[in-house]
PDB file of N, CA and C in Angstrom:
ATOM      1  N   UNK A   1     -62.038 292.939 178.364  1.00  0.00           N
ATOM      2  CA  UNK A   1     -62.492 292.895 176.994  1.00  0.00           C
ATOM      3  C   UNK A   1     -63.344 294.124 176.740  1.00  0.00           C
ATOM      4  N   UNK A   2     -63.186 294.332 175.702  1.00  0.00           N
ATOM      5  CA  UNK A   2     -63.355 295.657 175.895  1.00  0.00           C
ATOM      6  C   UNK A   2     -65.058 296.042 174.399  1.00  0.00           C
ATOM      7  N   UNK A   3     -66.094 296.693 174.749  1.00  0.00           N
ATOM      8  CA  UNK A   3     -66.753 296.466 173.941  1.00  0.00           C
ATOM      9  C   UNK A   3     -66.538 297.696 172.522  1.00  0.00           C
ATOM     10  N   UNK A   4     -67.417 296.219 171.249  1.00  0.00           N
ATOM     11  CA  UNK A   4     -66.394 297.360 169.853  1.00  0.00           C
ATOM     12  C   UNK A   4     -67.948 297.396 169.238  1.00  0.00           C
ATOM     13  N   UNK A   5     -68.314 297.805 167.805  1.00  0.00           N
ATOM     14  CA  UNK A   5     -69.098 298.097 167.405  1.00  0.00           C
ATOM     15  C   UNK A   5     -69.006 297.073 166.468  1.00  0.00           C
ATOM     16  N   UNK A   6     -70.241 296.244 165.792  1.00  0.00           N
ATOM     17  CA  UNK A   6     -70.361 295.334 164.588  1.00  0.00           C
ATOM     18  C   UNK A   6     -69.712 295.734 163.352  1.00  0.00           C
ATOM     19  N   UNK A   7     -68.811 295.328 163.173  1.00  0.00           N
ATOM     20  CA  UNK A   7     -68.149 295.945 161.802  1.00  0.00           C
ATOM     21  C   UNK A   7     -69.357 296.351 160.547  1.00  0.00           C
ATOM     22  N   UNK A   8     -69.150 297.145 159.939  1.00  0.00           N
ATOM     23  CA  UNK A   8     -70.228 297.543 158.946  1.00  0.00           C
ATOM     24  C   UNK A   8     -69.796 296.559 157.928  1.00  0.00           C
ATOM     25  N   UNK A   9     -70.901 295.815 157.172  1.00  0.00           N
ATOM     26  CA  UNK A   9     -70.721 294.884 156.064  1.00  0.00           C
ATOM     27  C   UNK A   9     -70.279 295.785 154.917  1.00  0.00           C
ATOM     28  N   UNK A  10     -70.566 296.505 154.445  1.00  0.00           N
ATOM     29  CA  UNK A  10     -70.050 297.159 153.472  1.00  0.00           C
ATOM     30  C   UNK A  10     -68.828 297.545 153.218  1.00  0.00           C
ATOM     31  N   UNK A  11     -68.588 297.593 154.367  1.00  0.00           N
ATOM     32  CA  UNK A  11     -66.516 298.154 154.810  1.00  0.00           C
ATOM     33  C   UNK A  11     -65.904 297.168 154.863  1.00  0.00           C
ATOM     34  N   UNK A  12     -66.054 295.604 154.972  1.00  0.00           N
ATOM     35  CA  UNK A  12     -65.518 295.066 155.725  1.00  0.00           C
ATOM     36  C   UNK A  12     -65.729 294.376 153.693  1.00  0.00           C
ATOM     37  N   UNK A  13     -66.779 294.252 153.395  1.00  0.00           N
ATOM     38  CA  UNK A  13     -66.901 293.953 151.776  1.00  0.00           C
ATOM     39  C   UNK A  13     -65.785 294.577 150.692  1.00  0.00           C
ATOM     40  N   UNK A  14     -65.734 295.720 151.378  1.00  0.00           N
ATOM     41  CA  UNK A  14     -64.821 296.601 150.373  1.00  0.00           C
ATOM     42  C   UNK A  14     -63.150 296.553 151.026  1.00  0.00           C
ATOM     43  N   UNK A  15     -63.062 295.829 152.082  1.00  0.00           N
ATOM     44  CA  UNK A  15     -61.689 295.623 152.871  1.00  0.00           C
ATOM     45  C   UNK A  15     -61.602 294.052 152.173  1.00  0.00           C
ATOM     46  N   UNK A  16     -62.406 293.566 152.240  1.00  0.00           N
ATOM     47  CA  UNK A  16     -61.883 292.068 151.512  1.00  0.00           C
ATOM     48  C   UNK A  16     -61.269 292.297 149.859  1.00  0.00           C
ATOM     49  N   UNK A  17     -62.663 292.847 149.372  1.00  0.00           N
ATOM     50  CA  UNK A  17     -62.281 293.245 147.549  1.00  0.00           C
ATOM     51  C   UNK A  17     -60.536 293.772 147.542  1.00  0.00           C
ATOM     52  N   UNK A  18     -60.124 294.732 148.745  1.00  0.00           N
ATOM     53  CA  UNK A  18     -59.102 295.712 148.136  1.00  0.00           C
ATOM     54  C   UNK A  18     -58.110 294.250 148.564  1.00  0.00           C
ATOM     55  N   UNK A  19     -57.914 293.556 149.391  1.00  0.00           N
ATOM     56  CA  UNK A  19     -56.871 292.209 149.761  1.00  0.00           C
ATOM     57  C   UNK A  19     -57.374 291.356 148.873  1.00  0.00           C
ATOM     58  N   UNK A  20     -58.206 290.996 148.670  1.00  0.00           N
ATOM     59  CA  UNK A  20     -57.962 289.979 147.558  1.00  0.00           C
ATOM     60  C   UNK A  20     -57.604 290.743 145.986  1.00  0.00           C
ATOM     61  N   UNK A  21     -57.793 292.269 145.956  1.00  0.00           N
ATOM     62  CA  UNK A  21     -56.903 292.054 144.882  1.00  0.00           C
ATOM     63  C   UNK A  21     -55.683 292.653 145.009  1.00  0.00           C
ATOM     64  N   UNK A  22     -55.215 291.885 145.690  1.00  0.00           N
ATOM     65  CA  UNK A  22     -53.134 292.064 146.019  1.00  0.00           C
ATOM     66  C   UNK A  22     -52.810 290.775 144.657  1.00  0.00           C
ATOM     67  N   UNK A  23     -51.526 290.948 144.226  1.00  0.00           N
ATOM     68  CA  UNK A  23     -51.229 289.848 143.329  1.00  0.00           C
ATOM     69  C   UNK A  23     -50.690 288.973 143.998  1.00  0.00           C
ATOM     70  N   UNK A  24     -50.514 289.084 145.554  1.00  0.00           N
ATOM     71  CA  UNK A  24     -50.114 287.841 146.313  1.00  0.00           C
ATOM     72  C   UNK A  24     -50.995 287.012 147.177  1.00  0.00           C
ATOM     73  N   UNK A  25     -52.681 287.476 146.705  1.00  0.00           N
ATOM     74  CA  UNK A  25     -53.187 287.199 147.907  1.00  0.00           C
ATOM     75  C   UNK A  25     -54.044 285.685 147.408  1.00  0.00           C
ATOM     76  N   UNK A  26     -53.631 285.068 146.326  1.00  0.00           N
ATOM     77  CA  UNK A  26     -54.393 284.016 145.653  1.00  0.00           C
ATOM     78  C   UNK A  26     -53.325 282.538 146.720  1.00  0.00           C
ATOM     79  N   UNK A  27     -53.968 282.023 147.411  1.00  0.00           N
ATOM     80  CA  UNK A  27     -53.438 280.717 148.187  1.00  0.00           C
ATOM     81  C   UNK A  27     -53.319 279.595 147.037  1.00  0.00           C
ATOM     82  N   UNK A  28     -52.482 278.940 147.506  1.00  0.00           N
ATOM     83  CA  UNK A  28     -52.454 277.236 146.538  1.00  0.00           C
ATOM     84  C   UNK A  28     -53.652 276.964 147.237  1.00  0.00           C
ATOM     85  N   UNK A  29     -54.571 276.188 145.723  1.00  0.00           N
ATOM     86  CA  UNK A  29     -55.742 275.661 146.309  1.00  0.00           C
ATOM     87  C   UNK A  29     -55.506 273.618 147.100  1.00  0.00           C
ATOM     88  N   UNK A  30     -54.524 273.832 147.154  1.00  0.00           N
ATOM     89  CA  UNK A  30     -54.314 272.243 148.186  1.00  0.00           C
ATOM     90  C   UNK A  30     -54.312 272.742 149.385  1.00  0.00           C
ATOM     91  N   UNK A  31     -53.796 274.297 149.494  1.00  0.00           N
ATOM     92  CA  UNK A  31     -53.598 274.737 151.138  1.00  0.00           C
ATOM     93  C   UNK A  31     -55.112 274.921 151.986  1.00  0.00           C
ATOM     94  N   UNK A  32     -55.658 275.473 150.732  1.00  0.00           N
ATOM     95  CA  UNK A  32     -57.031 275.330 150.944  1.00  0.00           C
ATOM     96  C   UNK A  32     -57.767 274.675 151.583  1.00  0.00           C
ATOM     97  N   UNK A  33     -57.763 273.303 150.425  1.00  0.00           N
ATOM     98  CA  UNK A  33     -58.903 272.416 150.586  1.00  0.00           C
ATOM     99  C   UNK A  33     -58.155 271.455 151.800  1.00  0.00           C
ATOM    100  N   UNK A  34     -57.300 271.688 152.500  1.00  0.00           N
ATOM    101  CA  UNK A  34     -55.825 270.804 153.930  1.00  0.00           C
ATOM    102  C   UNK A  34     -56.849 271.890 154.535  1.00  0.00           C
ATOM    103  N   UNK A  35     -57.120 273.045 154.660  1.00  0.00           N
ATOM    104  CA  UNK A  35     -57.439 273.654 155.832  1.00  0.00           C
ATOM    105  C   UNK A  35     -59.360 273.138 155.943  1.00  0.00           C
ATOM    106  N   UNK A  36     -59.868 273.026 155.055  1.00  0.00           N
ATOM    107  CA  UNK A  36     -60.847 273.148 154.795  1.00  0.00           C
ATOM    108  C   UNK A  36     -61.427 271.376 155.423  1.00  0.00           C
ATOM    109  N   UNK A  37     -60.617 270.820 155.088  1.00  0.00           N
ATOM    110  CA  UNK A  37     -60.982 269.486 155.764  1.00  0.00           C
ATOM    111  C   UNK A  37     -60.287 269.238 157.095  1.00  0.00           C
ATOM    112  N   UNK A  38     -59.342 269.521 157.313  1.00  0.00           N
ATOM    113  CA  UNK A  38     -58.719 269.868 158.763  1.00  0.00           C
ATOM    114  C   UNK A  38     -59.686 270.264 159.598  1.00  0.00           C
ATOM    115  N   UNK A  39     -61.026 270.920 159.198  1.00  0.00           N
ATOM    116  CA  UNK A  39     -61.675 271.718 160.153  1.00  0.00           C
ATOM    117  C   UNK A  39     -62.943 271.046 159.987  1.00  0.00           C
ATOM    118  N   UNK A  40     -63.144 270.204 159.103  1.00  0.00           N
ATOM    119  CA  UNK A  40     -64.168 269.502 159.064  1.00  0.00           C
ATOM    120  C   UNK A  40     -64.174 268.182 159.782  1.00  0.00           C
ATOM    121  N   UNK A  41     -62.473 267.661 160.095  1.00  0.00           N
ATOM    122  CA  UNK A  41     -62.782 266.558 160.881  1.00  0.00           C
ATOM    123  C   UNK A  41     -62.554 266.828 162.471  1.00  0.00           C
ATOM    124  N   UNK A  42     -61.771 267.527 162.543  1.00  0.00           N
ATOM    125  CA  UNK A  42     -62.260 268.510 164.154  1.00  0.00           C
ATOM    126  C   UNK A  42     -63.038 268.118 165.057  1.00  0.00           C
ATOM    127  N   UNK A  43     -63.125 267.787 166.026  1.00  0.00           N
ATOM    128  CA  UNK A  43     -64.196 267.492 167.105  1.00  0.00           C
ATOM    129  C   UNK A  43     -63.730 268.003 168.225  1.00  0.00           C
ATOM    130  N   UNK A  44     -65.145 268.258 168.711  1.00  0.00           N
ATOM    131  CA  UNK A  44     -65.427 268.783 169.823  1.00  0.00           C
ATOM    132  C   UNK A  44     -64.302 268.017 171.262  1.00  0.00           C
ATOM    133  N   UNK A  45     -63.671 268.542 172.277  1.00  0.00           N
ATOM    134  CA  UNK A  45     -62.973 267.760 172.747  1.00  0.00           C
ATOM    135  C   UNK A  45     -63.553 267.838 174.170  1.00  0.00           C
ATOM    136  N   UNK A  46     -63.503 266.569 175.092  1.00  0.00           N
ATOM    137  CA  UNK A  46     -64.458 265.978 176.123  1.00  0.00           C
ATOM    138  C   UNK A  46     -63.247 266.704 177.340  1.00  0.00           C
ATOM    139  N   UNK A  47     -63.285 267.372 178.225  1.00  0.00           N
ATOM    140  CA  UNK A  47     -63.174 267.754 179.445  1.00  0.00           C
ATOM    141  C   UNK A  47     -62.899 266.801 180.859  1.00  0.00           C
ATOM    142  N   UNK A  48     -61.783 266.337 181.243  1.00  0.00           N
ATOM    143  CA  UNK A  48     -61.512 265.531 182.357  1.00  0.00           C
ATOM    144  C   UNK A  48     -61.204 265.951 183.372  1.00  0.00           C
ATOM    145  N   UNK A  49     -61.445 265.500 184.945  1.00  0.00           N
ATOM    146  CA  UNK A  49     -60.434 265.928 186.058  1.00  0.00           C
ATOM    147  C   UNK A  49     -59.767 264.973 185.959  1.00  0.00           C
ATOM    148  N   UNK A  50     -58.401 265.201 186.970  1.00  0.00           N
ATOM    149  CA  UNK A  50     -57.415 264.036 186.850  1.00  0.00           C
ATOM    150  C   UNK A  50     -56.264 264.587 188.363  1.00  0.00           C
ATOM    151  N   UNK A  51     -56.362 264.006 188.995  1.00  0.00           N
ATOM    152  CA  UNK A  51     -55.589 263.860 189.728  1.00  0.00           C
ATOM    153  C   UNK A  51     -54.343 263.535 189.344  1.00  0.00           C
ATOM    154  N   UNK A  52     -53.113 263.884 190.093  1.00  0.00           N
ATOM    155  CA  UNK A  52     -51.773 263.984 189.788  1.00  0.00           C
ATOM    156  C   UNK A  52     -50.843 264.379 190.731  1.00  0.00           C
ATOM    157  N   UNK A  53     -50.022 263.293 190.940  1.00  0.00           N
ATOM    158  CA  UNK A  53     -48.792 263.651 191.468  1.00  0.00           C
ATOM    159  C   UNK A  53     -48.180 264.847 191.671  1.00  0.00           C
ATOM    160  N   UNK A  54     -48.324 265.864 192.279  1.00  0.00           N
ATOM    161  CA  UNK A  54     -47.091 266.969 191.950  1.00  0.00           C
ATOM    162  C   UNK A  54     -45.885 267.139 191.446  1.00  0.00           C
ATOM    163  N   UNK A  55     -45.134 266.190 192.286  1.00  0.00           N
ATOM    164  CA  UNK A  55     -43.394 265.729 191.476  1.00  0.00           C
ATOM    165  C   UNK A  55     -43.814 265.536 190.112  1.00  0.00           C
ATOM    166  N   UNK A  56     -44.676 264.444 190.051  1.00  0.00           N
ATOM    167  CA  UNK A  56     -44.686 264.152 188.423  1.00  0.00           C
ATOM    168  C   UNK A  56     -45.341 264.871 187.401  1.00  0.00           C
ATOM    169  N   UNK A  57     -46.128 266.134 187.642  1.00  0.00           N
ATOM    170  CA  UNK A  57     -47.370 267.236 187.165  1.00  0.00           C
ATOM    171  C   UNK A  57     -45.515 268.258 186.560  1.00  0.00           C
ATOM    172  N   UNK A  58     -45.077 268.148 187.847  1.00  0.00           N
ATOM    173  CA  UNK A  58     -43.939 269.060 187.182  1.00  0.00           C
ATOM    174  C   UNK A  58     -42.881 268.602 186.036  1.00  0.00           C
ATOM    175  N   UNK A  59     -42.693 266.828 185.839  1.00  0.00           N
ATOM    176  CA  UNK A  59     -42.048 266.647 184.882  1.00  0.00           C
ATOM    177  C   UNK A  59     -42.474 266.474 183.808  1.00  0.00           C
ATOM    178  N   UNK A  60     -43.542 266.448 183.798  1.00  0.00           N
ATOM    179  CA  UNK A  60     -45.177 266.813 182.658  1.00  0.00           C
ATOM    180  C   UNK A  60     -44.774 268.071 182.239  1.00  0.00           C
ATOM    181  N   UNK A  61     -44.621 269.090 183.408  1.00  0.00           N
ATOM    182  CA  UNK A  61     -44.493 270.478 182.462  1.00  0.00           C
ATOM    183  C   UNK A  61     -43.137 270.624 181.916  1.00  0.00           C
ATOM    184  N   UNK A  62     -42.457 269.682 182.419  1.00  0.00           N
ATOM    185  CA  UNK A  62     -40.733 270.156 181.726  1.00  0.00           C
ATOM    186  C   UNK A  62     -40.959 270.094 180.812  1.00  0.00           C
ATOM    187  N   UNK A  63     -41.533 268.374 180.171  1.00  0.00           N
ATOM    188  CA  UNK A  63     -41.613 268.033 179.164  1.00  0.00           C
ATOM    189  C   UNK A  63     -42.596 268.896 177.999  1.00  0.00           C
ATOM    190  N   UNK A  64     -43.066 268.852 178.959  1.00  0.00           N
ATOM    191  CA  UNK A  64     -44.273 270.247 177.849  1.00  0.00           C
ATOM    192  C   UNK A  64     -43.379 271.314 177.412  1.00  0.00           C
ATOM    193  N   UNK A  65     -42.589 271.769 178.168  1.00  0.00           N
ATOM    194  CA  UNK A  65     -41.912 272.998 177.730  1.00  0.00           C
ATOM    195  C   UNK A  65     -40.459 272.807 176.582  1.00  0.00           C
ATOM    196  N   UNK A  66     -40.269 271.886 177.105  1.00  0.00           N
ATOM    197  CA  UNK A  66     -38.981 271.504 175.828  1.00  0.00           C
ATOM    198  C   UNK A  66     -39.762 271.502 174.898  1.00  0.00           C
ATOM    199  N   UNK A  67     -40.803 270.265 174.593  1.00  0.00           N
ATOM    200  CA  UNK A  67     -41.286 270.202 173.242  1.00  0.00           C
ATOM    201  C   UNK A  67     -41.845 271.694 172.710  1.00  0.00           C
ATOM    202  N   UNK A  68     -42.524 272.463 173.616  1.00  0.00           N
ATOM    203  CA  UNK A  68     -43.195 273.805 173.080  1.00  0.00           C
ATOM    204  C   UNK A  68     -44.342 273.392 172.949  1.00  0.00           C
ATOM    205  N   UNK A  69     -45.422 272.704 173.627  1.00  0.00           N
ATOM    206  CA  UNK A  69     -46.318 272.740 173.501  1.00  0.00           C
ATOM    207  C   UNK A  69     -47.006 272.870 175.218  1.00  0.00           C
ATOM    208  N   UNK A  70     -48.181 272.459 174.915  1.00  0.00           N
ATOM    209  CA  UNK A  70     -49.049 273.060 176.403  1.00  0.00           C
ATOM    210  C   UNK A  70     -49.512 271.552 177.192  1.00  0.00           C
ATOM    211  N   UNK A  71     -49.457 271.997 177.917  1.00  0.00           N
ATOM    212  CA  UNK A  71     -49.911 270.733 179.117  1.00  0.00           C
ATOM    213  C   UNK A  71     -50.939 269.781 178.423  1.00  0.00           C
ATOM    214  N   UNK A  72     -51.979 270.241 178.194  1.00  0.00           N
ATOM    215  CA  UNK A  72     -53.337 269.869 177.609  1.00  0.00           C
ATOM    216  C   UNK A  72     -52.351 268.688 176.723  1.00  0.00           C
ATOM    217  N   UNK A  73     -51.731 269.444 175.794  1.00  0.00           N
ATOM    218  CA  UNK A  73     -51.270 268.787 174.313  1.00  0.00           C
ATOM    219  C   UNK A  73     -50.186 267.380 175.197  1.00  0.00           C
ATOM    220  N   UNK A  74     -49.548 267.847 176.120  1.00  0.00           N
ATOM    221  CA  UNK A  74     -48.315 266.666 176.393  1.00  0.00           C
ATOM    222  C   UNK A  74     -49.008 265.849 177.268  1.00  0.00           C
ATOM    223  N   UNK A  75     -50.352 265.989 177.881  1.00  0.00           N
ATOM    224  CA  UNK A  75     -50.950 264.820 178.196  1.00  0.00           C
ATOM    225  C   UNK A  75     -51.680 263.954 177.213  1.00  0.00           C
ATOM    226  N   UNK A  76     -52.315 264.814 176.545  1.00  0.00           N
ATOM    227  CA  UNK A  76     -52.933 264.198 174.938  1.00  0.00           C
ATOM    228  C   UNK A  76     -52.151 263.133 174.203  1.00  0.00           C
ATOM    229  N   UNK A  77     -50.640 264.033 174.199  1.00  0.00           N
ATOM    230  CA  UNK A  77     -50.155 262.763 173.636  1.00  0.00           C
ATOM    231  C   UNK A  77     -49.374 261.371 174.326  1.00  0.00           C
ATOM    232  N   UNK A  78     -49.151 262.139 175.476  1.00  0.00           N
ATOM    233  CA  UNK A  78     -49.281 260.992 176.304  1.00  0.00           C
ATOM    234  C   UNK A  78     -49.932 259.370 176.393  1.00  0.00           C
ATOM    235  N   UNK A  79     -51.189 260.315 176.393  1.00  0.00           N
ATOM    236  CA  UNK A  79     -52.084 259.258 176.287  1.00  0.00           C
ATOM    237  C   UNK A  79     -52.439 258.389 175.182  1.00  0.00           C
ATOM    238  N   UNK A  80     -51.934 259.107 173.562  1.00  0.00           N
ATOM    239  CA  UNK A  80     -52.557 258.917 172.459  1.00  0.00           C
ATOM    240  C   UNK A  80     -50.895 257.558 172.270  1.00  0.00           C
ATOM    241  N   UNK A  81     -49.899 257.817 173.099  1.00  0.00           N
ATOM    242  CA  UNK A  81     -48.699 257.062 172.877  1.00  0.00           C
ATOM    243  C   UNK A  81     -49.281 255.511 173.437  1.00  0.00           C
ATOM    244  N   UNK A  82     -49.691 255.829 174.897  1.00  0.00           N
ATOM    245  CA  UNK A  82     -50.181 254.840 175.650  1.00  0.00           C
ATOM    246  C   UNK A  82     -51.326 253.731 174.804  1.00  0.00           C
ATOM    247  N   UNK A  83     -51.909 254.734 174.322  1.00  0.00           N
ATOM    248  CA  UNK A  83     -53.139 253.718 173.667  1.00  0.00           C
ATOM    249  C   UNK A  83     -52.873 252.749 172.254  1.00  0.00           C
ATOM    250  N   UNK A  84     -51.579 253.516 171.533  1.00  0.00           N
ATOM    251  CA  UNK A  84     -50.918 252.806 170.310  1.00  0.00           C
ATOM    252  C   UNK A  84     -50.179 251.936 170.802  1.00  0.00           C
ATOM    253  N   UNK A  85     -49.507 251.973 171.959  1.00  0.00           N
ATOM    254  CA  UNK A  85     -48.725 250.914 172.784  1.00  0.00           C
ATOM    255  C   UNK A  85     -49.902 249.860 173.318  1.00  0.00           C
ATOM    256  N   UNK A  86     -50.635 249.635 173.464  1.00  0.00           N
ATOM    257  CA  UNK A  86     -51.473 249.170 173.892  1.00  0.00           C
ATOM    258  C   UNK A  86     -52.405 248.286 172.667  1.00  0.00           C
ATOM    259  N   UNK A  87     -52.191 248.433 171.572  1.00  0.00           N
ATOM    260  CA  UNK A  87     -52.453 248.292 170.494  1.00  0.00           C
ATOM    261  C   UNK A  87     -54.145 248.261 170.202  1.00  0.00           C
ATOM    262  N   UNK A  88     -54.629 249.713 170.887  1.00  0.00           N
ATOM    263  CA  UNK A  88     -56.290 249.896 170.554  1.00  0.00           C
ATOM    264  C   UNK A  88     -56.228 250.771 169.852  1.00  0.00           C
TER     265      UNK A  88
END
């Protein structure tokens, strides 16, 4: 990583002014206010060890990889399947 200098506010003021006035740069305000609460209900996420099978760590990652998502995410939902099955 490599070290950069604090962007100057003034440049970075006058780099916003010149993009926001593009005639394409106005968003739908629903996309908005979806991102804007998306990030407000967000939480912090809790950190586990977990022991695991190898054979089965690897059909974890198959599965991770077909769907396109990341390990983290195909245990997440894993689990988030398990717990609706479970009906909590």
């Amino acid at each position: 990583m490599a070290i950069t200098k604090r962007p100057d506010a003034r440049k970075a003021a006058a780099i916003e002014q010149f993009i926001g006035s593009a005639p394409d740069s106005l968003a739908p305000a629903a996309s908005t206010d979806a991102a804007q609460s998306r990030t407000q209900v967000r939480q912090k996420k809790e950190t586990i060890s977990l022991g695991i099978d190898p054979t089965l760590l690897a059909r974890v990652d198959a599965v991770a990889t077909r769907l396109g998502v990341s390990r983290a995410a195909a245990f997440a939902l894993a689990v988030s399947r398990f717990v609706e099955g479970e009906g909590v």
